[in-house]
PDB file of N, CA and C in Angstrom:
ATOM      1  N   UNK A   1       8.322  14.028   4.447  1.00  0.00           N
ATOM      2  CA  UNK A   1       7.545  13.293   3.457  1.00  0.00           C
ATOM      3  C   UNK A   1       8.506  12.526   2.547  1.00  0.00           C
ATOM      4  N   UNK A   2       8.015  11.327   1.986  1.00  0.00           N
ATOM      5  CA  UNK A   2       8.828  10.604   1.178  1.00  0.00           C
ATOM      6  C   UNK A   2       7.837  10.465   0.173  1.00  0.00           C
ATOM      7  N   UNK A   3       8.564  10.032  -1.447  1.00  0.00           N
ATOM      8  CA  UNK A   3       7.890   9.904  -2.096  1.00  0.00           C
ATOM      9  C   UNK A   3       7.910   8.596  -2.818  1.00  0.00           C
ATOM     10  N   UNK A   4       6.094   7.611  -2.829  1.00  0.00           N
ATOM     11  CA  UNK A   4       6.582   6.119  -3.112  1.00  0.00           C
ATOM     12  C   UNK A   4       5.638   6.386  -4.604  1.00  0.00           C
ATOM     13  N   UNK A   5       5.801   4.775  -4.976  1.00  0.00           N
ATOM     14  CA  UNK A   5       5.125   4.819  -6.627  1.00  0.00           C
ATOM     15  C   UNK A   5       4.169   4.128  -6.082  1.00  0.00           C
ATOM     16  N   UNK A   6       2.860   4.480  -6.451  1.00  0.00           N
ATOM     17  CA  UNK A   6       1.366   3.813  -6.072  1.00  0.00           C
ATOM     18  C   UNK A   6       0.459   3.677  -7.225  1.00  0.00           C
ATOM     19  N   UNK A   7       0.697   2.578  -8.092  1.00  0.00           N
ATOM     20  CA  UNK A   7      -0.183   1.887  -8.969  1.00  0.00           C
ATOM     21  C   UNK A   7       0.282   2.641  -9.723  1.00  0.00           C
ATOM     22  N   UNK A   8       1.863   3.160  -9.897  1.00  0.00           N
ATOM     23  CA  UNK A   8       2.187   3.925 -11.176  1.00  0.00           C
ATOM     24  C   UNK A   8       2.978   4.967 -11.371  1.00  0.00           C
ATOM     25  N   UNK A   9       2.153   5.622 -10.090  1.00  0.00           N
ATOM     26  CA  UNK A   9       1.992   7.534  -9.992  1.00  0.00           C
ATOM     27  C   UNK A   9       2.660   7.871  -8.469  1.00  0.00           C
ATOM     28  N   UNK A  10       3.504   8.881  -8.944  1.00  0.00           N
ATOM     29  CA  UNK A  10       4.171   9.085  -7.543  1.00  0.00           C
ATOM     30  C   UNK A  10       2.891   9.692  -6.707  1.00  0.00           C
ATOM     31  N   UNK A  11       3.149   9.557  -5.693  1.00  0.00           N
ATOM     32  CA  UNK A  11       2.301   9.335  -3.990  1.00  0.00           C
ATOM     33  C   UNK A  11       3.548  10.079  -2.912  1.00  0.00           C
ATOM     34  N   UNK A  12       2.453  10.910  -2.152  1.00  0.00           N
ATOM     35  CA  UNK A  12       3.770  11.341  -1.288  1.00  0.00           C
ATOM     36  C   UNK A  12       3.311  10.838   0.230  1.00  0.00           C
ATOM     37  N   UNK A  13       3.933  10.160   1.358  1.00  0.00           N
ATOM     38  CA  UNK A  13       3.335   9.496   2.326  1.00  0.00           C
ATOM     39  C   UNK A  13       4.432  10.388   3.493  1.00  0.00           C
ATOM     40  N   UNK A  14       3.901  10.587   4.680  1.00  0.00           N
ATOM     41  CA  UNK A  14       4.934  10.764   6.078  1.00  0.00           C
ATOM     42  C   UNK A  14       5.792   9.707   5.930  1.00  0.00           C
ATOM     43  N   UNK A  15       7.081  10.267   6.160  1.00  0.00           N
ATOM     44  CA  UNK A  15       7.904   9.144   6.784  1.00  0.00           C
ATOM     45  C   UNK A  15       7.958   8.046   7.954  1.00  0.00           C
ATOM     46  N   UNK A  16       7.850   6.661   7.682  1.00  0.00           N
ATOM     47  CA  UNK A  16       7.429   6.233   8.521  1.00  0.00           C
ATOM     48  C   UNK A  16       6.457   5.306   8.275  1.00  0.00           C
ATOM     49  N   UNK A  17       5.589   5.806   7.715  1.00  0.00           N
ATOM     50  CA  UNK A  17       4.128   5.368   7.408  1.00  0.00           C
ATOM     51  C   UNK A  17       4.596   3.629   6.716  1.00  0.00           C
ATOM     52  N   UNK A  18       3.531   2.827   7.316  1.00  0.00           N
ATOM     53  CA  UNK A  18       3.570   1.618   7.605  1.00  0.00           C
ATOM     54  C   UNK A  18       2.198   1.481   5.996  1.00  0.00           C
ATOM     55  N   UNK A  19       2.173   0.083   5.880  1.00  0.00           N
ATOM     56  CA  UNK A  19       1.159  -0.162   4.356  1.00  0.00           C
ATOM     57  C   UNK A  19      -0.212  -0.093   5.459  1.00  0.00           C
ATOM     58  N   UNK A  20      -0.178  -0.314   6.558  1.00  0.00           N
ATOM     59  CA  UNK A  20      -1.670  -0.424   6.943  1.00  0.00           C
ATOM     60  C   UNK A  20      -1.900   1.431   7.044  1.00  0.00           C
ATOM     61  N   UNK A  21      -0.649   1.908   7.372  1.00  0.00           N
ATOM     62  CA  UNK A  21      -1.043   3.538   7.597  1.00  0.00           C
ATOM     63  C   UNK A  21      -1.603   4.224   6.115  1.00  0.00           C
ATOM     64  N   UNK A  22      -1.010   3.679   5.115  1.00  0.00           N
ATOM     65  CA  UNK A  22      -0.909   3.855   3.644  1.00  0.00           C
ATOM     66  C   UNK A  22      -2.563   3.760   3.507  1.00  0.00           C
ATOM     67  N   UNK A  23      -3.399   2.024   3.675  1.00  0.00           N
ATOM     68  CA  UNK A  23      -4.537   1.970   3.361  1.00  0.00           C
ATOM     69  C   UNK A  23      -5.699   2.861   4.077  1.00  0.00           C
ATOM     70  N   UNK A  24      -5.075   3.551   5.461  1.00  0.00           N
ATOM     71  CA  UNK A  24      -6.100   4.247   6.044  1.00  0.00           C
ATOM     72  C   UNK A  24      -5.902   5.999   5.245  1.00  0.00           C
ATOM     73  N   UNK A  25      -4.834   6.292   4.725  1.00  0.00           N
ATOM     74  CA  UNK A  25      -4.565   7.600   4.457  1.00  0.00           C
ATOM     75  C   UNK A  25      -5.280   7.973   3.181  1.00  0.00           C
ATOM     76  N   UNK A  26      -5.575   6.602   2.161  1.00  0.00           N
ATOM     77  CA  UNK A  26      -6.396   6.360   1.102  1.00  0.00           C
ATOM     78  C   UNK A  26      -7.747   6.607   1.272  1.00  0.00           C
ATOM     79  N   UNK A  27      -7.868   6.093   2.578  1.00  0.00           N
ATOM     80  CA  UNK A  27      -9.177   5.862   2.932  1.00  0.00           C
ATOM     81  C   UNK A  27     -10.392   4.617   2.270  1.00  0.00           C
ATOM     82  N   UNK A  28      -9.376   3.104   2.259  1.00  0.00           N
ATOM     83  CA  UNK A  28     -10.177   2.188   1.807  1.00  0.00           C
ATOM     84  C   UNK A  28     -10.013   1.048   2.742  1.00  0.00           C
ATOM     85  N   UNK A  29     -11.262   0.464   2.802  1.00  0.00           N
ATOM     86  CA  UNK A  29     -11.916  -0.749   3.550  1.00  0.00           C
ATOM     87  C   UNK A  29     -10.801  -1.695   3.328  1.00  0.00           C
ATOM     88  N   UNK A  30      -9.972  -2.422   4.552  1.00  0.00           N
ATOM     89  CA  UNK A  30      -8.500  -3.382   4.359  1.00  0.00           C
ATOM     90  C   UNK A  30      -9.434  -4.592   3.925  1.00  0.00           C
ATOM     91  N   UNK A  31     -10.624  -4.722   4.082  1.00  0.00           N
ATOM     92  CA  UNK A  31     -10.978  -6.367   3.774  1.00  0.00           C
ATOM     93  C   UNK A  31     -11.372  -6.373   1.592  1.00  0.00           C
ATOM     94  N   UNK A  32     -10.531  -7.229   1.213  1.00  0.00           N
ATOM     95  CA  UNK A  32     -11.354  -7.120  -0.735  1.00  0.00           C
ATOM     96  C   UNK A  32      -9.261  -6.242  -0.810  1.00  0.00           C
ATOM     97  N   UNK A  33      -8.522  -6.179  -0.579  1.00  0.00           N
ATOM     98  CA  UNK A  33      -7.627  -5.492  -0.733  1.00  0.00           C
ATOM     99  C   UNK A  33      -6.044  -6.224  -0.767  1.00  0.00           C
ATOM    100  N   UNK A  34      -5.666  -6.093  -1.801  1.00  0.00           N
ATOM    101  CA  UNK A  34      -4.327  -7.258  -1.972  1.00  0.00           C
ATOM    102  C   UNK A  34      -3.030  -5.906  -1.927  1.00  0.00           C
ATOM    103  N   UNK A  35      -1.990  -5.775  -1.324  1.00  0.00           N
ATOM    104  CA  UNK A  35      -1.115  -5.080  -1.984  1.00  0.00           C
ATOM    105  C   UNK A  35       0.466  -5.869  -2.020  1.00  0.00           C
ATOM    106  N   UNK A  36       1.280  -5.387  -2.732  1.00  0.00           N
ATOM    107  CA  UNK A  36       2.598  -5.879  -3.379  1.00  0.00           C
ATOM    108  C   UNK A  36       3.335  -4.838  -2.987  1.00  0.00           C
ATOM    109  N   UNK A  37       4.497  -5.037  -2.268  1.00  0.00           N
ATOM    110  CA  UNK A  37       5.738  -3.664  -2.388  1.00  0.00           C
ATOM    111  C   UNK A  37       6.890  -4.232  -3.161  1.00  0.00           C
ATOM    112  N   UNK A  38       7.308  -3.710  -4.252  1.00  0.00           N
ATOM    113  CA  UNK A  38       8.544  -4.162  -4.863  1.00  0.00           C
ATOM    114  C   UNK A  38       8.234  -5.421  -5.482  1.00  0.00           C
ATOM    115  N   UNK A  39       7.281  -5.509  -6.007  1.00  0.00           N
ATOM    116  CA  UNK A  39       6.565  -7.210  -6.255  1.00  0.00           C
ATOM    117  C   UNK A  39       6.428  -8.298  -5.761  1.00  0.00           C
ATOM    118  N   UNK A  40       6.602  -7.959  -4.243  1.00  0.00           N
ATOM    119  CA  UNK A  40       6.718  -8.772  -3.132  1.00  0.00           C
ATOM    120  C   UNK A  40       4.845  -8.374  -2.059  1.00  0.00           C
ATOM    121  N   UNK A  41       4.492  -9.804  -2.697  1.00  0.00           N
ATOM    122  CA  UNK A  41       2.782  -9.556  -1.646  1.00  0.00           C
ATOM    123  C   UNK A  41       2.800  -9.538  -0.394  1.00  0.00           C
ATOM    124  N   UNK A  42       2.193  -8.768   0.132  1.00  0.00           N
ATOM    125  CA  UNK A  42       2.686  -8.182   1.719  1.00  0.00           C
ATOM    126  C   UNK A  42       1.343  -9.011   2.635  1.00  0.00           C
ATOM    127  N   UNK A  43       1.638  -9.640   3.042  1.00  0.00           N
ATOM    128  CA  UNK A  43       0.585 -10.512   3.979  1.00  0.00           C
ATOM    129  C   UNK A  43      -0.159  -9.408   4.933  1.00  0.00           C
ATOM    130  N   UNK A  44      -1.713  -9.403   5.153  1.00  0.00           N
ATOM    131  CA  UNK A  44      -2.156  -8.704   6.051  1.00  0.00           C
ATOM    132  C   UNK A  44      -1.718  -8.638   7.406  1.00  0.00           C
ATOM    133  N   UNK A  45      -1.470 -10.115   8.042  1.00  0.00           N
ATOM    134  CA  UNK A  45      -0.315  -9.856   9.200  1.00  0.00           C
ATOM    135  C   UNK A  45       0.590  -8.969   9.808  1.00  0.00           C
ATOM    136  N   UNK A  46       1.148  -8.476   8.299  1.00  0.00           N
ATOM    137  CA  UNK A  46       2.658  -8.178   8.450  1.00  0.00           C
ATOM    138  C   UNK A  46       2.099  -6.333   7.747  1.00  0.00           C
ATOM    139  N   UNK A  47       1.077  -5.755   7.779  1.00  0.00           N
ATOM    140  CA  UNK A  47       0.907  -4.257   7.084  1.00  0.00           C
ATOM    141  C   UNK A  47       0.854  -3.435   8.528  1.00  0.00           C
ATOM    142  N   UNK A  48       1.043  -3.948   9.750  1.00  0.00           N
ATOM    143  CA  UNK A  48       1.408  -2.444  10.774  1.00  0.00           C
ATOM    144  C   UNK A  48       3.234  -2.616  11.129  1.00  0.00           C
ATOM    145  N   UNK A  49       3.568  -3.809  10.737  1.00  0.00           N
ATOM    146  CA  UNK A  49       5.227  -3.696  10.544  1.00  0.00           C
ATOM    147  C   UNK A  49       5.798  -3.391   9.211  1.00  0.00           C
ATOM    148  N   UNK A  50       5.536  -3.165   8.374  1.00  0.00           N
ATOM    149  CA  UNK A  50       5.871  -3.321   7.183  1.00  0.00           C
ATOM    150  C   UNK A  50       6.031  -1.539   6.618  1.00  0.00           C
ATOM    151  N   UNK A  51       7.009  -0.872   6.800  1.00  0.00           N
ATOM    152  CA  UNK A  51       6.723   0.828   6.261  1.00  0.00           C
ATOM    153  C   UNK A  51       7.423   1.347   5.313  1.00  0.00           C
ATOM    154  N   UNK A  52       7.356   1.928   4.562  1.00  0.00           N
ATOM    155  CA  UNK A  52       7.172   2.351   2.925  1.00  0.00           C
ATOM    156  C   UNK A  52       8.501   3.165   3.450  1.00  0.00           C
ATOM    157  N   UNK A  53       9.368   2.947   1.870  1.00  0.00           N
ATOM    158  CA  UNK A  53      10.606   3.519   1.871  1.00  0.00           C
ATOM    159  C   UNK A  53      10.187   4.686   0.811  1.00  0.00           C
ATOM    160  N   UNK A  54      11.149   5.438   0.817  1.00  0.00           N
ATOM    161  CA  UNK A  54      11.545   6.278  -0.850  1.00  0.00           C
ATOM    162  C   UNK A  54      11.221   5.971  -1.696  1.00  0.00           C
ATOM    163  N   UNK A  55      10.794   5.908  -2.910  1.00  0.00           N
ATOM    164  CA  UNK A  55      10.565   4.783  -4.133  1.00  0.00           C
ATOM    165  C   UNK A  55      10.572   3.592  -4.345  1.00  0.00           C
ATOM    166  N   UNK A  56       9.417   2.985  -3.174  1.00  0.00           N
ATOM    167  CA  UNK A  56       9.057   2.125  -3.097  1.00  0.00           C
ATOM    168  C   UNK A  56       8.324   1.789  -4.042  1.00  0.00           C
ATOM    169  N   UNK A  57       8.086   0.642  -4.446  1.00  0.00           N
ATOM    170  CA  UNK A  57       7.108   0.788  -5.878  1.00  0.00           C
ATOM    171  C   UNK A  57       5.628  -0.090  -5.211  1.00  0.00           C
ATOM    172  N   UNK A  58       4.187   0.265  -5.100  1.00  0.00           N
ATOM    173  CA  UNK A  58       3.315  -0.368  -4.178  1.00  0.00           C
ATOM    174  C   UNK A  58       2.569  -0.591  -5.218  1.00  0.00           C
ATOM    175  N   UNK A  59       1.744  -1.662  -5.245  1.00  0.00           N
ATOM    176  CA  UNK A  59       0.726  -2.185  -6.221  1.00  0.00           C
ATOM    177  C   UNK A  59      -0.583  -2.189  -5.254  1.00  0.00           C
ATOM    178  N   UNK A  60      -1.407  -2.004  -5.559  1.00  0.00           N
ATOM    179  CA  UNK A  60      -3.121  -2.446  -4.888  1.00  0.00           C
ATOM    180  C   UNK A  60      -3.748  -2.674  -5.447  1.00  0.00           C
ATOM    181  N   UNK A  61      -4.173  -3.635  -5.181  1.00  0.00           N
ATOM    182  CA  UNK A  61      -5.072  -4.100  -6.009  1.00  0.00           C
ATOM    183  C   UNK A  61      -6.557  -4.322  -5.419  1.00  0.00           C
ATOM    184  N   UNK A  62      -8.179  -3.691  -5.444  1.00  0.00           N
ATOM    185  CA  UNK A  62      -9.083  -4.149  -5.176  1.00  0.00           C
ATOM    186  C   UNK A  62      -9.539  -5.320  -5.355  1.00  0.00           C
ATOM    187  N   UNK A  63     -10.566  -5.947  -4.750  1.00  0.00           N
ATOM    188  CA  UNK A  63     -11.101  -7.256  -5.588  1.00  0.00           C
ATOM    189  C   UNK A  63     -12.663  -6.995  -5.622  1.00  0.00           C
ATOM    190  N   UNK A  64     -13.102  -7.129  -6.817  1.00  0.00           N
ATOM    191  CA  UNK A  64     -14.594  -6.612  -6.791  1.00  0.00           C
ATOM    192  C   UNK A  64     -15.235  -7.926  -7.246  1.00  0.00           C
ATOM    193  N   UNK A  65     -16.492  -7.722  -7.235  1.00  0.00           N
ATOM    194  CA  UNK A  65     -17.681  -9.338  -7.889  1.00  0.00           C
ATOM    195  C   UNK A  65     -18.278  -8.595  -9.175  1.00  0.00           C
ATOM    196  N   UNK A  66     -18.408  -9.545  -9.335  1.00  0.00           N
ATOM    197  CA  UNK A  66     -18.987  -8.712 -11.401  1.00  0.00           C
ATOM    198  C   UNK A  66     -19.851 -10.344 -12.173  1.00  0.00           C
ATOM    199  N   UNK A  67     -19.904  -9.655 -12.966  1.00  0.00           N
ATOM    200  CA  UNK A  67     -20.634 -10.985 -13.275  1.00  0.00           C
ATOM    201  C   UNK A  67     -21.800 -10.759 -14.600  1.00  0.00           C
TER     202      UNK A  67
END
């Protein structure tokens, strides 16, 4: 297990684990979903190549409708 920063708060993920593995381990819907590693926005393309280091620092952000 490694441990990354997720919206703040340490998060502990398998080693390995990729940002798309990240959004399924959460258990949230990838579509409405922005995330950042290191303040760098991670293109949906690129979240089953893309895998979380040590203190990585990850941002997510939902997008909701309001009004």
């Amino acid at each position: 297990m490694i441990e990354i920063i997720l919206n703040g708060s340490a998060y502990q993920v398998p080693e390995l684990t990729t940002i798309d593995g990240l959004v399924e381990q959460i258990g949230l819907q990838k579509k409405g979903v922005a995330i950042a590693v290191n303040s760098e926005v991670i293109p949906k393309s690129n979240w089953t190549e893309k895998s979380l280091l040590s203190q990585d620092k990850v941002e997510l952000l939902t997008i909701t409708q309001g009004g």
